[in-house]
C-alpha atoms as a PDB file:
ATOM      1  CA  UNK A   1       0.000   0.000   0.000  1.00  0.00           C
ATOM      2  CA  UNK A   2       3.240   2.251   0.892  1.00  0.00           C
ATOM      3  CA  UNK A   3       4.336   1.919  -2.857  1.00  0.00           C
ATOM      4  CA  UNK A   4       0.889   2.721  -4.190  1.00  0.00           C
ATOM      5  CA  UNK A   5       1.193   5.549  -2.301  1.00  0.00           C
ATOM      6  CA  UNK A   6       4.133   6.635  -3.046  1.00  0.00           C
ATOM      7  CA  UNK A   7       4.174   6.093  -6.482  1.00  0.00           C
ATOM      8  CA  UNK A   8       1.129   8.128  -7.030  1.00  0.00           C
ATOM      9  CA  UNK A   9       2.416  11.304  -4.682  1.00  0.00           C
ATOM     10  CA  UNK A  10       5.271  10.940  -7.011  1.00  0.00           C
ATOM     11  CA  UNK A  11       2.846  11.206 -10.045  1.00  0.00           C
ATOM     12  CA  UNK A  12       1.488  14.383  -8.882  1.00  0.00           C
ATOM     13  CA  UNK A  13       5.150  16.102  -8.115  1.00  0.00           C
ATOM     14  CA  UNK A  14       5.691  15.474 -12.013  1.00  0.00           C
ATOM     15  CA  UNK A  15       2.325  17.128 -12.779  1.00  0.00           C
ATOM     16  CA  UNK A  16       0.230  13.939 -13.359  1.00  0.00           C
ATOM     17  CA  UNK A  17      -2.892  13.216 -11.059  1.00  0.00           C
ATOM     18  CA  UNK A  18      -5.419  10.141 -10.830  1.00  0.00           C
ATOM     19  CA  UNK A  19      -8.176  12.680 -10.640  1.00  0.00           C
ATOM     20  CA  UNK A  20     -10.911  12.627 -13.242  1.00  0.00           C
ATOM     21  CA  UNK A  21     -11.104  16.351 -13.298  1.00  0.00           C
ATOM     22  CA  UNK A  22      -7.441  17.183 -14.210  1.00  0.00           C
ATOM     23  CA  UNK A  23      -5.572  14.841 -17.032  1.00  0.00           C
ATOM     24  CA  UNK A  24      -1.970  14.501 -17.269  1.00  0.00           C
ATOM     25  CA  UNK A  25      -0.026  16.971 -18.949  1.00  0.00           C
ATOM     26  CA  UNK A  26       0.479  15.623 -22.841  1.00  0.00           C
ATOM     27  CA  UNK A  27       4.123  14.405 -21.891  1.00  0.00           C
ATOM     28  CA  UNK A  28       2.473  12.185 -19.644  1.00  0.00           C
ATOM     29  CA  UNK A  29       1.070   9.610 -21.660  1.00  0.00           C
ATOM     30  CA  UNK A  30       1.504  10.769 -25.029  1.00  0.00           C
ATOM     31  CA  UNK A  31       4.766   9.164 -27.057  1.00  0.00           C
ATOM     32  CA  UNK A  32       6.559  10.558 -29.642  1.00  0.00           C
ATOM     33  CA  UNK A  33       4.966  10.052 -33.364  1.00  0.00           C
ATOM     34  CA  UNK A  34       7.218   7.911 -35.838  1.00  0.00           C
ATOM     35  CA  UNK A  35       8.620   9.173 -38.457  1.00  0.00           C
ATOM     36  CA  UNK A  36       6.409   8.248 -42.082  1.00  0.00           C
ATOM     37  CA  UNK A  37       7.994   5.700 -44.389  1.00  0.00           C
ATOM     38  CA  UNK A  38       9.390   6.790 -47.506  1.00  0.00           C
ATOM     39  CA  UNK A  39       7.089   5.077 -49.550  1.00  0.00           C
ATOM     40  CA  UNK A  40       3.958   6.662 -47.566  1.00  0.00           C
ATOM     41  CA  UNK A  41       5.705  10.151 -48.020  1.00  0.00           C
ATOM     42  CA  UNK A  42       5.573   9.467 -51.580  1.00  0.00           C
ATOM     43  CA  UNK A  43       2.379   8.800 -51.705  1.00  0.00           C
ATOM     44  CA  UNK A  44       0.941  11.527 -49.479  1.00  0.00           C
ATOM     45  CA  UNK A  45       2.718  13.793 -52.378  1.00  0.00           C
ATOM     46  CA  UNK A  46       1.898  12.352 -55.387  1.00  0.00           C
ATOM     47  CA  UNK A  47      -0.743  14.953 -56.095  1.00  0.00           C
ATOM     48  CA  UNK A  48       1.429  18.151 -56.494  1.00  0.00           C
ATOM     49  CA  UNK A  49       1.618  18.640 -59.806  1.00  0.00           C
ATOM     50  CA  UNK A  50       4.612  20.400 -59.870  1.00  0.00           C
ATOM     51  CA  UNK A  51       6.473  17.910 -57.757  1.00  0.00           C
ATOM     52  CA  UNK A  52       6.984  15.580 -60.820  1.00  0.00           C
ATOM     53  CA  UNK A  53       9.932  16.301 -61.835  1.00  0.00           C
ATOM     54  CA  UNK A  54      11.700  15.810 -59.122  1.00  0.00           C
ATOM     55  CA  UNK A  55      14.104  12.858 -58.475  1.00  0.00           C
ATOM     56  CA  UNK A  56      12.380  10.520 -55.884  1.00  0.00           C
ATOM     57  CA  UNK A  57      15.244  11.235 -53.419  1.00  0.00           C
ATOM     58  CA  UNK A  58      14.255  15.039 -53.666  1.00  0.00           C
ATOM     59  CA  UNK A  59      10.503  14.764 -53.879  1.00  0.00           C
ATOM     60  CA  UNK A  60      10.826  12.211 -50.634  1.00  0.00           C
ATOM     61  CA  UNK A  61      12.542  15.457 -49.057  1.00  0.00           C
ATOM     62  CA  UNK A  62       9.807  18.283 -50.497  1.00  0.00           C
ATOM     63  CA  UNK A  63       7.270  15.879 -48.940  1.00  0.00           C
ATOM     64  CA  UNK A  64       8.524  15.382 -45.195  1.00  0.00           C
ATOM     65  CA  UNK A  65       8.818  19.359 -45.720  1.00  0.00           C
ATOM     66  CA  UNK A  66       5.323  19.861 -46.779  1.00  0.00           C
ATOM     67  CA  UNK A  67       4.118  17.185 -44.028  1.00  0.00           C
ATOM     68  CA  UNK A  68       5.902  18.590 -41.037  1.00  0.00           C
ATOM     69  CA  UNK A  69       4.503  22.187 -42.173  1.00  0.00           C
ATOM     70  CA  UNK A  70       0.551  20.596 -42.566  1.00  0.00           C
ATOM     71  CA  UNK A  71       1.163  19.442 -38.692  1.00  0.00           C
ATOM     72  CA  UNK A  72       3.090  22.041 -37.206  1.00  0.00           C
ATOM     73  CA  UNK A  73       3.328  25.063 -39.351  1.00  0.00           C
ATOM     74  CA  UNK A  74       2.081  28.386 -38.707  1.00  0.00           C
ATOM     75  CA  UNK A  75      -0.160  30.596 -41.607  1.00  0.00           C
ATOM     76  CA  UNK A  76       1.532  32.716 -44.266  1.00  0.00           C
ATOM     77  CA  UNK A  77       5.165  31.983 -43.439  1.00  0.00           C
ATOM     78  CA  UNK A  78       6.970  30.535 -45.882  1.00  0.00           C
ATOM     79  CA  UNK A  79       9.318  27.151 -45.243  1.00  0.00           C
ATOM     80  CA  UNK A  80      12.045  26.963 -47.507  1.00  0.00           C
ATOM     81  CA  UNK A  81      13.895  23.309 -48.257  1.00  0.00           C
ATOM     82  CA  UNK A  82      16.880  22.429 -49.961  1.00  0.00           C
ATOM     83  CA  UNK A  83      18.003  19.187 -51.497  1.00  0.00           C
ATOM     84  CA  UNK A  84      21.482  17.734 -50.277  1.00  0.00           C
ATOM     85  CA  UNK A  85      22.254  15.462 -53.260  1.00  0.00           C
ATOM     86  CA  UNK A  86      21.167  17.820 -56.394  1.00  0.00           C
ATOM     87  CA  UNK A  87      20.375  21.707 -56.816  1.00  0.00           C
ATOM     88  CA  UNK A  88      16.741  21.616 -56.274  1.00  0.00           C
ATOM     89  CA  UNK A  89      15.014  23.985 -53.807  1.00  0.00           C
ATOM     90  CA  UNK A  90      12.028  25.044 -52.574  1.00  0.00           C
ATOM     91  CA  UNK A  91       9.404  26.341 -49.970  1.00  0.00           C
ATOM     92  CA  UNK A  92       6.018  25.768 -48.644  1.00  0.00           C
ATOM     93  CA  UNK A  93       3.404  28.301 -47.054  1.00  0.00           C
ATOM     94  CA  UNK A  94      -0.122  27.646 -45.231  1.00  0.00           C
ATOM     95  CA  UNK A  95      -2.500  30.146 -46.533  1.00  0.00           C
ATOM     96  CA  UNK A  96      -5.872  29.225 -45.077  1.00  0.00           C
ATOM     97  CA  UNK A  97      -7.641  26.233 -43.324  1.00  0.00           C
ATOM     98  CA  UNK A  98     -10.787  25.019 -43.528  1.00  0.00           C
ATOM     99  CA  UNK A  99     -13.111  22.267 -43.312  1.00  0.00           C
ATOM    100  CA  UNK A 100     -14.463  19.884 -46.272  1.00  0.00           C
ATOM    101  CA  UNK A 101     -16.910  17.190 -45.134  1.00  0.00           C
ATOM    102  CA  UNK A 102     -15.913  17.464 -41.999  1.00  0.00           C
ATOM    103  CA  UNK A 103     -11.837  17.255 -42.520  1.00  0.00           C
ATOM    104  CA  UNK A 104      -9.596  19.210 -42.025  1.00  0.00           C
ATOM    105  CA  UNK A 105      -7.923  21.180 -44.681  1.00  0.00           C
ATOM    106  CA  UNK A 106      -5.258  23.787 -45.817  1.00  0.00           C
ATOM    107  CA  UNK A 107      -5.086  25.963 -48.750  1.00  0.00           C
ATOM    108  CA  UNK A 108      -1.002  25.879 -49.341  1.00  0.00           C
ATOM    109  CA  UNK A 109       1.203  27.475 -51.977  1.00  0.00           C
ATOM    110  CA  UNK A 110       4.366  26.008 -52.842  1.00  0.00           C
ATOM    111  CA  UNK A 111       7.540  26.290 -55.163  1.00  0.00           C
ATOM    112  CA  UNK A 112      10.082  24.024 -56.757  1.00  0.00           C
ATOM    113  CA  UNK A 113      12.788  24.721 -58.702  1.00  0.00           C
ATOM    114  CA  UNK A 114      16.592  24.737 -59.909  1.00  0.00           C
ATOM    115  CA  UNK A 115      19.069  27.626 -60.838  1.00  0.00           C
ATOM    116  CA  UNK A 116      16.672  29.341 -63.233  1.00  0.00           C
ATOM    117  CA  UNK A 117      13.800  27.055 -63.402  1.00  0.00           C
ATOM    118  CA  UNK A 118      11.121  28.099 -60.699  1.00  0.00           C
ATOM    119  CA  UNK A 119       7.667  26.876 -60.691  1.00  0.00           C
ATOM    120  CA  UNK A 120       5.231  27.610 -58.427  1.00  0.00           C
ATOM    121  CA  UNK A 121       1.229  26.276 -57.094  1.00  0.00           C
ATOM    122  CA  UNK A 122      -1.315  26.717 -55.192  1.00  0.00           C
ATOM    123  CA  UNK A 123      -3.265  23.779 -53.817  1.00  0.00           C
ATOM    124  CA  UNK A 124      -5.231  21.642 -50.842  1.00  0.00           C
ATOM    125  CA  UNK A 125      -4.071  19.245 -48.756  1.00  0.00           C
ATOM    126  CA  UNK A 126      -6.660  17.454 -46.574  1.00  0.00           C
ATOM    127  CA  UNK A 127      -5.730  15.078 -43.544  1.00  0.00           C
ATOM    128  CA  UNK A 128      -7.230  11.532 -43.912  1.00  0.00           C
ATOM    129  CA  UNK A 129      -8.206   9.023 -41.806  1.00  0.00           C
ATOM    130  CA  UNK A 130      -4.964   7.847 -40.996  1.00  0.00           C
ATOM    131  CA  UNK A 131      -3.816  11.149 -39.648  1.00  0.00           C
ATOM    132  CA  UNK A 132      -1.724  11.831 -42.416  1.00  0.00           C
ATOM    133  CA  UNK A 133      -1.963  15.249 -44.370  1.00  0.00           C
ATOM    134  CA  UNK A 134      -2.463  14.395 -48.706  1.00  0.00           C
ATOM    135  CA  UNK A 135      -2.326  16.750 -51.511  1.00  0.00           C
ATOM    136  CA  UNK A 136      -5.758  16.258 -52.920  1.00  0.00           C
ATOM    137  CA  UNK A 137      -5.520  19.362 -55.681  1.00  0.00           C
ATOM    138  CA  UNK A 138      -2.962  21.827 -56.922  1.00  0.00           C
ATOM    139  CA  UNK A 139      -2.888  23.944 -59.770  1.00  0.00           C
ATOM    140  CA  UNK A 140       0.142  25.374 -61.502  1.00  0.00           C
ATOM    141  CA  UNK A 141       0.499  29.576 -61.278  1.00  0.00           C
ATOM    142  CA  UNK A 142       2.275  29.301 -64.330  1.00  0.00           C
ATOM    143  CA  UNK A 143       2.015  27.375 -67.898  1.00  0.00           C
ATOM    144  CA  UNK A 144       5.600  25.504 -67.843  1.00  0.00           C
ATOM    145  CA  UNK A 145       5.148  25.480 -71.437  1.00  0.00           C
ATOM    146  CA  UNK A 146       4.848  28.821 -71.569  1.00  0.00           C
ATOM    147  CA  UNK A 147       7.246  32.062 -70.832  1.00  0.00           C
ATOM    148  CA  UNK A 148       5.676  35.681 -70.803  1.00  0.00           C
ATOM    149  CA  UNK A 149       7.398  39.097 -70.496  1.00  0.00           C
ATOM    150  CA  UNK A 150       4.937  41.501 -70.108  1.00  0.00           C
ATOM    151  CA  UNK A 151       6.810  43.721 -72.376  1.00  0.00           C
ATOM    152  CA  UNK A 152       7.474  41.153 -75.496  1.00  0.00           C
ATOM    153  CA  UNK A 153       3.813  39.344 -75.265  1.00  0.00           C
ATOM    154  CA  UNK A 154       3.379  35.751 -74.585  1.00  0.00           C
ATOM    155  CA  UNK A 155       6.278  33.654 -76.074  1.00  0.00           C
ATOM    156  CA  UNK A 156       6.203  29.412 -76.390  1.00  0.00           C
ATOM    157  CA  UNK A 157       9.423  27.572 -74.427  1.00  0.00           C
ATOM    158  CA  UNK A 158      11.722  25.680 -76.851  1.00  0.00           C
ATOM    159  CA  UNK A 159      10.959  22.603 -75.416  1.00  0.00           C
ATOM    160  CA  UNK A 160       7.548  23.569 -76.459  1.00  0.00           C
ATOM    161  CA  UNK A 161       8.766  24.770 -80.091  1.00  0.00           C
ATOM    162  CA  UNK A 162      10.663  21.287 -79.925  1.00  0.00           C
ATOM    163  CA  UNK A 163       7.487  18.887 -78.828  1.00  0.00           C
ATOM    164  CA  UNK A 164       4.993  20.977 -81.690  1.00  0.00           C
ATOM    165  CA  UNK A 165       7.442  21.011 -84.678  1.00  0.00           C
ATOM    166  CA  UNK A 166       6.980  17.067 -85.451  1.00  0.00           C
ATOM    167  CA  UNK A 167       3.487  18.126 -86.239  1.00  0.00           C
ATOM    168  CA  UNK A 168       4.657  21.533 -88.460  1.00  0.00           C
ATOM    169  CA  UNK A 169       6.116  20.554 -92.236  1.00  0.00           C
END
């Protein structure tokens, strides 16, 4: 009965009580989260559209990025990531939340890109039922095909010009 006793004084010196009123703090009983597989990552990202051409190792990284911000990030603050094996880059920014059929969602913008090549999108990425956030929609800002100068007009990309000129004698 002494150990009882003891142990559950000691309980309350840490901030933990057997009281139904209070709970335990949420260092009391709740363990840290494991980390998601790759392969889940992967999945969980495979709607950006802009994500696709990254190399797996990079779009792995853009995704633990974009999950870690769904979880813990805070609105309109942009979190930048950079890849350690190639020259990819890019950042990730809650705009809004909201609700859709009763799930939580967040409106996010996001970029990708190398040296010169930056593209950017705005999307939604909804948490499912297995507590893990998923792009569900994102639309481009701009038409990769596509490069504008407001000054020149609307021009086509080479690779573009390239992909069209099979078709043109």
């Amino acid at each position: 009965m002494k150990v009882i006793s003891l142990l559950l004084f000691s309980l309350q010196l840490i901030g933990c009580t057997s009281s139904q009123k209070t709970s335990c703090p949420r260092d009391c009983y709740e363990a840290p989260q494991a980390p998601l597989p790759s392969s889940i990552l992967y999945e969980t990202y495979r709607g950006s559209i802009i994500a696709r051409q990254l190399p797996i190792e990079d779009r792995i990284i853009a995704a633990y990025n974009a999950q870690n911000i769904l979880k813990k990030g805070i609105l309109n603050r942009p979190y930048a990531w950079e890849s350690i094996s190639s020259s990819f880059r890019g950042s990730f920014e809650l705009l809004a939340s909201h609700e859709e059929k009763n799930t939580p969602c967040f409106k996010y913008k996001q970029t990708i890109g190398s040296d010169n090549n930056v593209l950017s999108a705005q999307g939604i990425a909804c948490l499912d039922s297995y507590q893990v956030w998923r792009i569900v929609n994102e639309i481009p800002d701009i038409n990769p095909w596509c490069t504008s100068n407001p000054l020149e007009g609307l021009k086509t990309s080479s690779e573009l010009k390239t992909r069209l000129s099979r078709f043109v004698d």
